[in-house]
Each structure stands twice: as C-alpha cells, then as structure tokens.
N, C-alpha and C. Protein backbone atom coordinates (compact mmCIF):
# COMPACT_ATOMS: atom_id res chain seq x y z
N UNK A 1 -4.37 -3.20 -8.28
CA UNK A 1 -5.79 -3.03 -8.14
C UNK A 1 -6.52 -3.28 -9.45
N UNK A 2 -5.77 -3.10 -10.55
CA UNK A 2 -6.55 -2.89 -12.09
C UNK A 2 -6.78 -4.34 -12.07
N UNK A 3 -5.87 -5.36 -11.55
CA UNK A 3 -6.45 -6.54 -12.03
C UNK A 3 -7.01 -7.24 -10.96
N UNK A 4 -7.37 -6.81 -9.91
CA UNK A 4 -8.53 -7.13 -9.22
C UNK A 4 -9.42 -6.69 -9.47
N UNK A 5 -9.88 -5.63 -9.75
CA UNK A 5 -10.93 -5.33 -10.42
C UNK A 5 -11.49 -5.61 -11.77
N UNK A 6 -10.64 -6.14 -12.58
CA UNK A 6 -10.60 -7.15 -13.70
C UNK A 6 -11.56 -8.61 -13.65
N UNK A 7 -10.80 -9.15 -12.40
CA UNK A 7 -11.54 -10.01 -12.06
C UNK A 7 -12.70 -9.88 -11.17
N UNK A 8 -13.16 -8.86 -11.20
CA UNK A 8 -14.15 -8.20 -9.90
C UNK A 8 -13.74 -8.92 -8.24
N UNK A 9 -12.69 -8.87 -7.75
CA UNK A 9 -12.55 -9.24 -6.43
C UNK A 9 -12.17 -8.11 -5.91
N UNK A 10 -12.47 -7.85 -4.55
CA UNK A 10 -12.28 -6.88 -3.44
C UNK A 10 -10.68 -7.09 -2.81
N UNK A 11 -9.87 -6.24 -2.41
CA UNK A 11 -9.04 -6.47 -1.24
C UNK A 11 -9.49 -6.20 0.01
N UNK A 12 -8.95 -7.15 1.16
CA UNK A 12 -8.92 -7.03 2.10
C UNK A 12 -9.07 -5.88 3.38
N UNK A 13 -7.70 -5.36 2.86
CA UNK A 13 -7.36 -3.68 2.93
C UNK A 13 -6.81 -3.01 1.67
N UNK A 14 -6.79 -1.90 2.18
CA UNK A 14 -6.11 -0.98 1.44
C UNK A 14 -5.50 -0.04 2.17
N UNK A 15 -4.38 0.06 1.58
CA UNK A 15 -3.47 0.78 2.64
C UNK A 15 -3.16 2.50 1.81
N UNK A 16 -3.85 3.41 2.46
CA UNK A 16 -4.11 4.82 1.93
C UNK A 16 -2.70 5.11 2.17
N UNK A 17 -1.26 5.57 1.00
CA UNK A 17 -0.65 6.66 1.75
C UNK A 17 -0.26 8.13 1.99
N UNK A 18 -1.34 8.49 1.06
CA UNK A 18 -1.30 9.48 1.20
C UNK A 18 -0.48 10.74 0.81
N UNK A 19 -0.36 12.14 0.81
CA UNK A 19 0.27 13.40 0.31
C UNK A 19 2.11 12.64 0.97
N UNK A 20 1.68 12.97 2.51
CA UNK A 20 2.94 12.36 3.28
C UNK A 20 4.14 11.52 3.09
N UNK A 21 3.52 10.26 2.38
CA UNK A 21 3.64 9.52 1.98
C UNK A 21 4.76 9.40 1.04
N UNK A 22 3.92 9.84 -0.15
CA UNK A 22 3.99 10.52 -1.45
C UNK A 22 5.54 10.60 -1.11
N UNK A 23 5.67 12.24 -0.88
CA UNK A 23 6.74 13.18 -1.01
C UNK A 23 7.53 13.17 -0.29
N UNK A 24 7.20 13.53 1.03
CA UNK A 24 8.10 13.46 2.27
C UNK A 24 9.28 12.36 2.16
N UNK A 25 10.29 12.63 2.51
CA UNK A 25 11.40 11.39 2.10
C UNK A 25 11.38 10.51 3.81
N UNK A 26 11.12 11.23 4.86
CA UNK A 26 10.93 10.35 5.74
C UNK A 26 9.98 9.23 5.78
N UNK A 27 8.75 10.24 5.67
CA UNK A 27 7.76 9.21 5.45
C UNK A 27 7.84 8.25 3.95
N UNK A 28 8.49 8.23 3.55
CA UNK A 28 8.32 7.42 2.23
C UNK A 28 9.02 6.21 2.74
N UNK A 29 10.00 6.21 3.63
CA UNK A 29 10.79 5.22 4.06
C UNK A 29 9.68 4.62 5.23
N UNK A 30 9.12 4.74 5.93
CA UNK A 30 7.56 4.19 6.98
C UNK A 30 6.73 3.56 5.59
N UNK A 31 6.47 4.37 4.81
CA UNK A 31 5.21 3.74 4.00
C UNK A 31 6.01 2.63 3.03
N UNK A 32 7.25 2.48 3.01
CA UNK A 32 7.78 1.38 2.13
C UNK A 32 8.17 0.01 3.27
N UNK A 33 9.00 0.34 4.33
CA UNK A 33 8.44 -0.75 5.48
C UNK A 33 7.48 -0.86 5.90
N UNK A 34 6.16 -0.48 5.97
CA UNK A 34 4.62 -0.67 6.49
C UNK A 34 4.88 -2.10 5.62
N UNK A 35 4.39 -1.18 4.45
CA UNK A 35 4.39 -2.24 2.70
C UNK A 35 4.84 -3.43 2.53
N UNK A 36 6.50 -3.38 2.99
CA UNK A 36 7.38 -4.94 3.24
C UNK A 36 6.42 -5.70 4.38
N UNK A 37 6.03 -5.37 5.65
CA UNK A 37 5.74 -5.63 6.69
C UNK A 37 4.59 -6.37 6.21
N UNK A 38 3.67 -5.92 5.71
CA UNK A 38 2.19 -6.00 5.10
C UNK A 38 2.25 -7.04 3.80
N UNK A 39 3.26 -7.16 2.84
CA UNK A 39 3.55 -8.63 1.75
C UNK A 39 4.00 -9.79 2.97
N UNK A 40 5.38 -9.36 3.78
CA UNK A 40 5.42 -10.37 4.59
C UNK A 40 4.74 -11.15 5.12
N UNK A 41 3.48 -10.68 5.56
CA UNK A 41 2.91 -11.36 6.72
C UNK A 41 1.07 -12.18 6.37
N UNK A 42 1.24 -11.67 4.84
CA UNK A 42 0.26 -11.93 3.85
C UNK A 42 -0.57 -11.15 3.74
C-alpha cells in the first residue's frame, strides 16, 4: 500500500482481514488462500 500511495494510485480492493484473521490459526490458513486465490486471478 505504502507504494501506492507513493505514487498516489488507489487499489481496486482491499481485502480487510481482520482480528480473525490475524490470530486464529484456522482462519489464517482461509485468509492466506483467499490471498493466493486473489494474486492468481489478478
């Protein structure tokens, strides 16, 4: 983000993940395939 905002451009999305995310070891494994899923597909 620091260097989009560097260059002043916006993203598309942004993908919030949150406390859940964060810590939780389940959810950390969802928010790291979302992530793969989401570079993959551009």
């Amino acid at each position: 983000m620091s260097e989009m905002a560097a260059e002043n451009l916006k993203p598309e999305i942004l993908f919030w993940v949150g406390c859940a995310g964060s810590y939780d070891a389940r959810a950390q494994r969802v928010t790291k395939a979302l992530s793969t899923i989401l570079q993959n597909v551009g």
